[in-house]
PDB file of N, CA and C in Angstrom:
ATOM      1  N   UNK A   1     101.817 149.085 181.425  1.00  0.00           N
ATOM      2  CA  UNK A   1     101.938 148.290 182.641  1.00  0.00           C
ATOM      3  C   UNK A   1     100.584 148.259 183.350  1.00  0.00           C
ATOM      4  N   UNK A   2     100.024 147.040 183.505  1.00  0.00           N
ATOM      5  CA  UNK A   2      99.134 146.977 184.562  1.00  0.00           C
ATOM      6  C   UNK A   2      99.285 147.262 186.077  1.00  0.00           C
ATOM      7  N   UNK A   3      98.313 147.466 186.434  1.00  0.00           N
ATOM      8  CA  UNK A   3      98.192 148.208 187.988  1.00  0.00           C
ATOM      9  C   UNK A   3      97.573 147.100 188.637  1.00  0.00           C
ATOM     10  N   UNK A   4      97.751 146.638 189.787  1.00  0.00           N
ATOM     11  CA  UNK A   4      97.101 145.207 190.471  1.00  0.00           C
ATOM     12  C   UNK A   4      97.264 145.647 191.738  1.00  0.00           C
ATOM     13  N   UNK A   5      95.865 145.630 192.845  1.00  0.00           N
ATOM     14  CA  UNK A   5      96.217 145.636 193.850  1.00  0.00           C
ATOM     15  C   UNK A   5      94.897 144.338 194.587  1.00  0.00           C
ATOM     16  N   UNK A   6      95.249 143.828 195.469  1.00  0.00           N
ATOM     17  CA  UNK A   6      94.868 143.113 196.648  1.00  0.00           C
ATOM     18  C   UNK A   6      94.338 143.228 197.901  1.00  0.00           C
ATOM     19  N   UNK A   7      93.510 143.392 198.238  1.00  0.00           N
ATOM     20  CA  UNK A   7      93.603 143.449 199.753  1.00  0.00           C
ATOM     21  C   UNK A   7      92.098 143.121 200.585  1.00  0.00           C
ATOM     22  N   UNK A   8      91.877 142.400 201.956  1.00  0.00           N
ATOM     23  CA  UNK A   8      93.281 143.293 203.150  1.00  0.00           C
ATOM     24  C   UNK A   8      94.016 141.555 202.898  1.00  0.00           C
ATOM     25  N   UNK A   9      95.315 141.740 202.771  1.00  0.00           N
ATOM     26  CA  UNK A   9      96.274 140.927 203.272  1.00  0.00           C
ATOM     27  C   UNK A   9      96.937 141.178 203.806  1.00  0.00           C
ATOM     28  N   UNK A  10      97.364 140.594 205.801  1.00  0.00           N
ATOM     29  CA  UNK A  10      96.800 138.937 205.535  1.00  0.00           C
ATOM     30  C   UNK A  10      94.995 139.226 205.739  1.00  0.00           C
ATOM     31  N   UNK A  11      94.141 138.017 205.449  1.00  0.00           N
ATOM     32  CA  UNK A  11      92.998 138.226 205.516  1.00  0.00           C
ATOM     33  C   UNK A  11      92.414 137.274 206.389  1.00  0.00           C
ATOM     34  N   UNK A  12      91.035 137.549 206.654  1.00  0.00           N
ATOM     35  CA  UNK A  12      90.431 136.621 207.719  1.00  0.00           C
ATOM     36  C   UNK A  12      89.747 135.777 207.088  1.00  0.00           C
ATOM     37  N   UNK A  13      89.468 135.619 205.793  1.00  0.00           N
ATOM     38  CA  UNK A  13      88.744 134.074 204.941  1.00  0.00           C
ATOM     39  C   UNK A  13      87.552 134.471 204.285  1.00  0.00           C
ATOM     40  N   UNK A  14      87.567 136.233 204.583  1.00  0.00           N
ATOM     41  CA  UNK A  14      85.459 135.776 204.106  1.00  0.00           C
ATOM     42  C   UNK A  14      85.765 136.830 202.245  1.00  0.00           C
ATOM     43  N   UNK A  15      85.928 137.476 202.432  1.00  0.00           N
ATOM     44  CA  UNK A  15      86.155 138.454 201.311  1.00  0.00           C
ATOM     45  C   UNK A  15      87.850 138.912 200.622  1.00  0.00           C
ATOM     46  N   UNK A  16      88.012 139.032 199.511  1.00  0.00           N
ATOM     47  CA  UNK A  16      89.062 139.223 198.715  1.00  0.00           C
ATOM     48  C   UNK A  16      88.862 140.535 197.873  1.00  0.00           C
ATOM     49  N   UNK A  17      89.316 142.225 197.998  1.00  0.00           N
ATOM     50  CA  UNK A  17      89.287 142.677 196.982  1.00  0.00           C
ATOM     51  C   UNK A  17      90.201 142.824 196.333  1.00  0.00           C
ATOM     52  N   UNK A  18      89.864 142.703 194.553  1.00  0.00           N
ATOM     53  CA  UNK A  18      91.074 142.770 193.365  1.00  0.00           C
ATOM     54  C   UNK A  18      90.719 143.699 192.601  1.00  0.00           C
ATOM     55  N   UNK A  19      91.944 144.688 192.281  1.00  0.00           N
ATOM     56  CA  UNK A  19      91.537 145.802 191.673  1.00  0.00           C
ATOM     57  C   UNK A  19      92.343 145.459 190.600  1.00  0.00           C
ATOM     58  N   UNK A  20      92.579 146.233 189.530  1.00  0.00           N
ATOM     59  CA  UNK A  20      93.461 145.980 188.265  1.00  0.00           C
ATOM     60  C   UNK A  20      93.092 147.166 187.161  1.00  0.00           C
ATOM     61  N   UNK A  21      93.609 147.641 186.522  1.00  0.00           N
ATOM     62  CA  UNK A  21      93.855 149.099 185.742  1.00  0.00           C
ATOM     63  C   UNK A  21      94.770 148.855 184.425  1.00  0.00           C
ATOM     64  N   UNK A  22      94.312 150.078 183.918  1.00  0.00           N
ATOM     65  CA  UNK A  22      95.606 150.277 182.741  1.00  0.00           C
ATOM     66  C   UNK A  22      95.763 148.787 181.719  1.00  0.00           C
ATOM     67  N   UNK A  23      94.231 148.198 181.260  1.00  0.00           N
ATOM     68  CA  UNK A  23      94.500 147.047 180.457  1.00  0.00           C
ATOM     69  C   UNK A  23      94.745 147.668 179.360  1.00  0.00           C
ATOM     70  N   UNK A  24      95.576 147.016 178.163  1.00  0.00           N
ATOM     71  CA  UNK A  24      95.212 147.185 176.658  1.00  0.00           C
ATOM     72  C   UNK A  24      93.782 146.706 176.131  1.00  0.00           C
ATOM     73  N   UNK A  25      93.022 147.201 175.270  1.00  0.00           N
ATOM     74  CA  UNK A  25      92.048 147.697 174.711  1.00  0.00           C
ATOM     75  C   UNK A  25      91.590 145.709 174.139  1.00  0.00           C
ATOM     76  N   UNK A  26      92.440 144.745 174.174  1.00  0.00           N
ATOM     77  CA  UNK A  26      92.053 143.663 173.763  1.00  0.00           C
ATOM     78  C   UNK A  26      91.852 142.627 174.710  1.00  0.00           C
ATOM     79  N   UNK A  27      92.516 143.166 175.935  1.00  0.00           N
ATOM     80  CA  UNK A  27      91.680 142.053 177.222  1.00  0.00           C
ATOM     81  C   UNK A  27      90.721 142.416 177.763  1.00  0.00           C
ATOM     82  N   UNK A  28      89.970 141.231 177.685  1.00  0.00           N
ATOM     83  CA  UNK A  28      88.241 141.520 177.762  1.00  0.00           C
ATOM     84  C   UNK A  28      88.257 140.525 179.047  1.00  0.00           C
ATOM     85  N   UNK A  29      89.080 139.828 179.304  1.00  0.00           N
ATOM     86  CA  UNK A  29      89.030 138.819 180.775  1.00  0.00           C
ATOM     87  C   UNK A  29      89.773 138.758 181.460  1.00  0.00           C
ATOM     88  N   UNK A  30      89.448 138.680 182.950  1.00  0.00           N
ATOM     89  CA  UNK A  30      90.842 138.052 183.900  1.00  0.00           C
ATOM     90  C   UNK A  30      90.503 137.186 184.442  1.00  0.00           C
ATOM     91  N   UNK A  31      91.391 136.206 185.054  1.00  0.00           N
ATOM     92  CA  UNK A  31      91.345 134.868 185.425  1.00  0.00           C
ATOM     93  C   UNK A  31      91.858 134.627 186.565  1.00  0.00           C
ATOM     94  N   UNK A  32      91.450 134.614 187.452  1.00  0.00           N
ATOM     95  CA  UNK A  32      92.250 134.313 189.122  1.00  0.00           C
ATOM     96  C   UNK A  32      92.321 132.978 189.288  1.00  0.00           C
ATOM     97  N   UNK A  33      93.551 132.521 189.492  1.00  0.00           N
ATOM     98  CA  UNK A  33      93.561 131.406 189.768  1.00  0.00           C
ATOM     99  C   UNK A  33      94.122 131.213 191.503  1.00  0.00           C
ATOM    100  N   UNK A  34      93.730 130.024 192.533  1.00  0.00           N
ATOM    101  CA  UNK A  34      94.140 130.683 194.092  1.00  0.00           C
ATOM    102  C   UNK A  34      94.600 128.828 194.287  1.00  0.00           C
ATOM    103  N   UNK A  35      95.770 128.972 194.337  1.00  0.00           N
ATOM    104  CA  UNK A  35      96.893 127.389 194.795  1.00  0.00           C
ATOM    105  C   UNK A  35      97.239 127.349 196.704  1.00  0.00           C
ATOM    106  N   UNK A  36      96.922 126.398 196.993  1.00  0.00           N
ATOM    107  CA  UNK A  36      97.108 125.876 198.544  1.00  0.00           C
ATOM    108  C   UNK A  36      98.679 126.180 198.881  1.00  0.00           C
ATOM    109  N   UNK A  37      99.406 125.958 199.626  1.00  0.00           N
ATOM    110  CA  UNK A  37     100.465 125.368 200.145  1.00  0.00           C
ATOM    111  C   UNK A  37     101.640 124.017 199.380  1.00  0.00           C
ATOM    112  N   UNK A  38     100.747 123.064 198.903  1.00  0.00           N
ATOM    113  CA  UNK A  38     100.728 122.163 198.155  1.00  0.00           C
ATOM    114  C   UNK A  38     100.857 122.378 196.740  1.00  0.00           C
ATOM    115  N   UNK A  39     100.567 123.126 196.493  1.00  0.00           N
ATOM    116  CA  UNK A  39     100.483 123.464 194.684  1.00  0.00           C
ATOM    117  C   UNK A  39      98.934 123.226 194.294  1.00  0.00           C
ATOM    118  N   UNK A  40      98.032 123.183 195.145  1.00  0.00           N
ATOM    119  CA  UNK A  40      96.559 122.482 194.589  1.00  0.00           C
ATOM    120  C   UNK A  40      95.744 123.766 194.251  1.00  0.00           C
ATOM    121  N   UNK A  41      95.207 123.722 193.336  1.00  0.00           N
ATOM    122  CA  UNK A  41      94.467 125.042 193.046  1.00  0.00           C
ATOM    123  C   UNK A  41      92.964 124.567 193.593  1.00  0.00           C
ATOM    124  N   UNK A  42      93.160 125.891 194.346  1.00  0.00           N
ATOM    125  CA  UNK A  42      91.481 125.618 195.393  1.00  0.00           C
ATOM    126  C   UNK A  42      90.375 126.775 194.495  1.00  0.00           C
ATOM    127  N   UNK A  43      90.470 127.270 194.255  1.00  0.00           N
ATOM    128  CA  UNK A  43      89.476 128.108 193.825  1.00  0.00           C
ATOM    129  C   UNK A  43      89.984 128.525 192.164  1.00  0.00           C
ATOM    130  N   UNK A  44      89.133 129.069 191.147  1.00  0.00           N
ATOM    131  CA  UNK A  44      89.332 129.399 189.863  1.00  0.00           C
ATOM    132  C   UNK A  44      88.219 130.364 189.865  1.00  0.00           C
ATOM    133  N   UNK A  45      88.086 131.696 189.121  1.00  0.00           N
ATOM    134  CA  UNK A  45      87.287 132.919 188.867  1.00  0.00           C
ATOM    135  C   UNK A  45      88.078 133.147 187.513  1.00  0.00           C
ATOM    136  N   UNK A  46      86.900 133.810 186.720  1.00  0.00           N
ATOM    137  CA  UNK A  46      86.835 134.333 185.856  1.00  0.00           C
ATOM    138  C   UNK A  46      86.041 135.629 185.428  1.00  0.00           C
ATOM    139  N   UNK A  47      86.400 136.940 185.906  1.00  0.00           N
ATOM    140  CA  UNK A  47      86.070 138.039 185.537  1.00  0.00           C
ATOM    141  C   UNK A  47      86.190 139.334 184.494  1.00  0.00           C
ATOM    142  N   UNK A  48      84.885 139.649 183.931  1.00  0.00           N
ATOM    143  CA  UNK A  48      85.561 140.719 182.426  1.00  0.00           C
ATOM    144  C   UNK A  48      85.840 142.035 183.364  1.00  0.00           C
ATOM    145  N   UNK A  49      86.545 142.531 181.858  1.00  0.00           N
ATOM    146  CA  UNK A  49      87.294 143.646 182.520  1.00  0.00           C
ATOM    147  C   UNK A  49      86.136 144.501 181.182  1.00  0.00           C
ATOM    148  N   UNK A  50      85.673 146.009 182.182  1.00  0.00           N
ATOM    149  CA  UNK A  50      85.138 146.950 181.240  1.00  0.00           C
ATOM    150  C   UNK A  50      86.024 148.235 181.453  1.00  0.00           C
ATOM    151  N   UNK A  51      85.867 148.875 180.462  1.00  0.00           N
ATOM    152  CA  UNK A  51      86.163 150.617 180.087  1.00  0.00           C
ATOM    153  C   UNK A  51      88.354 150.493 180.970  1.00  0.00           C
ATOM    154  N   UNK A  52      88.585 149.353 180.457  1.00  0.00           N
ATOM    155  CA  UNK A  52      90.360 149.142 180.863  1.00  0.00           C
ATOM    156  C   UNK A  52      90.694 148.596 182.405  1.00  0.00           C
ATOM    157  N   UNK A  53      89.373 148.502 183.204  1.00  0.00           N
ATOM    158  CA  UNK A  53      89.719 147.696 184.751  1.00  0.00           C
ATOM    159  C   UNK A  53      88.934 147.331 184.771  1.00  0.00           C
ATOM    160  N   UNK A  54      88.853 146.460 185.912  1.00  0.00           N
ATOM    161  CA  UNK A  54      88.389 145.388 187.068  1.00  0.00           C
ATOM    162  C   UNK A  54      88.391 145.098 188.260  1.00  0.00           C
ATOM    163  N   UNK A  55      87.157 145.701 188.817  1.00  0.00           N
ATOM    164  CA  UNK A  55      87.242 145.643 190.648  1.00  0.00           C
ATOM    165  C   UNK A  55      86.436 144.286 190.830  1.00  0.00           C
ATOM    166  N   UNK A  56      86.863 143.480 191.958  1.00  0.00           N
ATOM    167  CA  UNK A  56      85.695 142.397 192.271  1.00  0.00           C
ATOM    168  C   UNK A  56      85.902 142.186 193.406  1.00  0.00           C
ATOM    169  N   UNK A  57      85.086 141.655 193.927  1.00  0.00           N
ATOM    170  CA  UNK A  57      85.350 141.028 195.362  1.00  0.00           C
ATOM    171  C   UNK A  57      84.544 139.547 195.081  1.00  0.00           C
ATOM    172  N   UNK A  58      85.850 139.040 195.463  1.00  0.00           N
ATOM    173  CA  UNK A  58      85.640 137.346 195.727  1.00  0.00           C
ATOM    174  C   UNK A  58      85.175 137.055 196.908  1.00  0.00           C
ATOM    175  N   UNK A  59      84.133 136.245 197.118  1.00  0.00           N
ATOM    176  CA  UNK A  59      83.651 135.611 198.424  1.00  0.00           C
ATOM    177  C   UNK A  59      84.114 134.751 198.600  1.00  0.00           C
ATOM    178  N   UNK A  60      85.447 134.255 199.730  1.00  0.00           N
ATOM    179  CA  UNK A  60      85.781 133.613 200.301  1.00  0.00           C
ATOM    180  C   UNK A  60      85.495 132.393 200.798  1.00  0.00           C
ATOM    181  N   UNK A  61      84.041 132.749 201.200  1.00  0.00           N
ATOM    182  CA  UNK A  61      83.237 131.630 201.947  1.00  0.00           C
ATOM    183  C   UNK A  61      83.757 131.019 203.364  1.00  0.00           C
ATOM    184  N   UNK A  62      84.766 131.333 203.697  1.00  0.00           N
ATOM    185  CA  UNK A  62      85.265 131.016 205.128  1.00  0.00           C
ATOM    186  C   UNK A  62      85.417 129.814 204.722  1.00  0.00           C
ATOM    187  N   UNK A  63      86.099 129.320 203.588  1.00  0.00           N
ATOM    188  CA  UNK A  63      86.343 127.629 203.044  1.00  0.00           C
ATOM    189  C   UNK A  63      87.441 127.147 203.487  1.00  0.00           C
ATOM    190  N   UNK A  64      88.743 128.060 203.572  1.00  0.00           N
ATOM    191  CA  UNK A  64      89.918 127.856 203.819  1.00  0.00           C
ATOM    192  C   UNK A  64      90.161 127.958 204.924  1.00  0.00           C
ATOM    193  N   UNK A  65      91.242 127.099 205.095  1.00  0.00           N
ATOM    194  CA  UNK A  65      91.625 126.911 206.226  1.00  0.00           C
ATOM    195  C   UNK A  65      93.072 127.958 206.464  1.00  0.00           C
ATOM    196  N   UNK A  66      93.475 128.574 207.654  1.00  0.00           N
ATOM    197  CA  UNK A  66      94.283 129.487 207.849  1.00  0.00           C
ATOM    198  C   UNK A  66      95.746 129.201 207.510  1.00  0.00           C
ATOM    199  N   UNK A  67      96.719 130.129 206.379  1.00  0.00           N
ATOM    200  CA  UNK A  67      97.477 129.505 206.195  1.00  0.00           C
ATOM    201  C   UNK A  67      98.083 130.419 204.767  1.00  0.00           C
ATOM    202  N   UNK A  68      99.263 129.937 204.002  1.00  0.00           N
ATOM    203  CA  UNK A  68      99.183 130.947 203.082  1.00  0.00           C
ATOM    204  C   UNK A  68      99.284 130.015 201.733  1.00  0.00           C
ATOM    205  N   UNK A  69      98.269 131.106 200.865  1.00  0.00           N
ATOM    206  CA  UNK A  69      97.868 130.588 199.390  1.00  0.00           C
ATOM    207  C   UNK A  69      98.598 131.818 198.362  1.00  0.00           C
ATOM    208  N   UNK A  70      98.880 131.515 197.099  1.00  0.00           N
ATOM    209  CA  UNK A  70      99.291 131.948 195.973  1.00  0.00           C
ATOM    210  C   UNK A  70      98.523 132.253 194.701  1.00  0.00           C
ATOM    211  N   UNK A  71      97.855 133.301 194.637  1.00  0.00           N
ATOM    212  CA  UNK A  71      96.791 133.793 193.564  1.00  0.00           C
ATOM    213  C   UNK A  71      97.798 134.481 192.510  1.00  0.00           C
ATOM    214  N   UNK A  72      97.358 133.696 191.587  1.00  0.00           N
ATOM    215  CA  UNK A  72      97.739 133.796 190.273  1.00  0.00           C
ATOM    216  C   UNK A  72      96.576 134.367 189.641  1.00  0.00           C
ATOM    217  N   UNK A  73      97.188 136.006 189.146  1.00  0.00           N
ATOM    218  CA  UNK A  73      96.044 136.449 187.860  1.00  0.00           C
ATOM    219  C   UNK A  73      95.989 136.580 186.746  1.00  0.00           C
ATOM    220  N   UNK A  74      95.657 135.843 185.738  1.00  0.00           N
ATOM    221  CA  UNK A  74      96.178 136.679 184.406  1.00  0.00           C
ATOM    222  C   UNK A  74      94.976 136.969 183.270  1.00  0.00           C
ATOM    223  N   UNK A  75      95.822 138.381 182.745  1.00  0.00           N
ATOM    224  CA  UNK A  75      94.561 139.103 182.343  1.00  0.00           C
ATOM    225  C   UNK A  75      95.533 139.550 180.640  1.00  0.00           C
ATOM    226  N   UNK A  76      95.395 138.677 179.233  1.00  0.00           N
ATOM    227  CA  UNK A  76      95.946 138.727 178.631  1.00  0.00           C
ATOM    228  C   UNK A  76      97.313 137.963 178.518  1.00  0.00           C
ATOM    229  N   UNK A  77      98.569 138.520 178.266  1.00  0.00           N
ATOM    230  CA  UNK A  77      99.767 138.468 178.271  1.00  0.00           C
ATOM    231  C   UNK A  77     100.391 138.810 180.015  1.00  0.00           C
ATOM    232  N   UNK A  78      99.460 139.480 180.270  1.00  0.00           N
ATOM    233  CA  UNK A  78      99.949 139.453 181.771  1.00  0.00           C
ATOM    234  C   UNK A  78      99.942 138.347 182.992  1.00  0.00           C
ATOM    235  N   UNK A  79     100.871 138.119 183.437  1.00  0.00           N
ATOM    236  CA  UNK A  79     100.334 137.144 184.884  1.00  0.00           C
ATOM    237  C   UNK A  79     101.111 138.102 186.224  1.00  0.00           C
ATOM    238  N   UNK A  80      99.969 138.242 187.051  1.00  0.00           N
ATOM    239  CA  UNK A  80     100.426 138.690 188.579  1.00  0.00           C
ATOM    240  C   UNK A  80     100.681 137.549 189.178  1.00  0.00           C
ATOM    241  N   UNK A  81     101.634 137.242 190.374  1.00  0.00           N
ATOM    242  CA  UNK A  81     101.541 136.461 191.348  1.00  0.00           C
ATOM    243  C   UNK A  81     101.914 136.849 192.645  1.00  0.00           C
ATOM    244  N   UNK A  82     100.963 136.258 193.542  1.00  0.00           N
ATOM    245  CA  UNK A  82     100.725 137.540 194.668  1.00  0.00           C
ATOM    246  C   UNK A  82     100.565 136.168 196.100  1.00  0.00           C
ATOM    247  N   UNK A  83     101.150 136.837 197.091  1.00  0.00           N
ATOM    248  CA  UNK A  83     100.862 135.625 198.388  1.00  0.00           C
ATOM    249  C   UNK A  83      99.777 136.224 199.022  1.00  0.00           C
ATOM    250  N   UNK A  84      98.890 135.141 199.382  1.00  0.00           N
ATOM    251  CA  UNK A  84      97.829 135.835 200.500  1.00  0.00           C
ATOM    252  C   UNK A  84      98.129 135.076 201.899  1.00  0.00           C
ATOM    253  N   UNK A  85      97.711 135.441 203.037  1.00  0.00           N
ATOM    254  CA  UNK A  85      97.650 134.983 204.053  1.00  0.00           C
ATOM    255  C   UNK A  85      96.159 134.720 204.535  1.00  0.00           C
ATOM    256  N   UNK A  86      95.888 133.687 204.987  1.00  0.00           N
ATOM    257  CA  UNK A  86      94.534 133.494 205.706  1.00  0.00           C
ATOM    258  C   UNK A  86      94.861 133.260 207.012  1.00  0.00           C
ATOM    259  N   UNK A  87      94.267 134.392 208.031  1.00  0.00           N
ATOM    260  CA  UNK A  87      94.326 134.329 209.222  1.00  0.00           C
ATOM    261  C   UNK A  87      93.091 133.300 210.209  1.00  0.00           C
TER     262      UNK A  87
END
């Protein structure tokens, strides 16, 4: 089982950290995908995973507007889906 955590949610727009653990030995990538309200995917990342995790912090950019979005991660066979809030 993968380990996934998020935070701070809810958030204020500028920074995103994603942690993730406990991969099998054949995922070498994860893929964040981040959908509006609407279903529109506003942002796409693509980060490797070394020695079985993956910490990153996404820069936000203060792009979004306040409100709540749906980050989809998937890293292999796995998909997380997680709500964020933008304050």
């Amino acid at each position: 089982m993968v380990g996934f955590s998020m935070y701070p949610n809810p958030n204020r727009g500028d920074q995103l950290f994603l942690n993730m653990y406990d991969f099998s030995t054949e995922v070498n990538t994860v893929t964040m995908d981040m959908f509006d309200i609407f279903g529109k995917r506003v942002m796409t990342r693509t980060f490797a995973v070394a020695d079985g995790e993956m910490n990153q912090v996404v820069d936000l950019g203060s792009e979004f507007a306040a409100g709540l979005y749906m980050v989809n991660i998937t890293a292999g066979e796995t998909v997380k889906t997680e709500r964020l809030v933008i304050e």
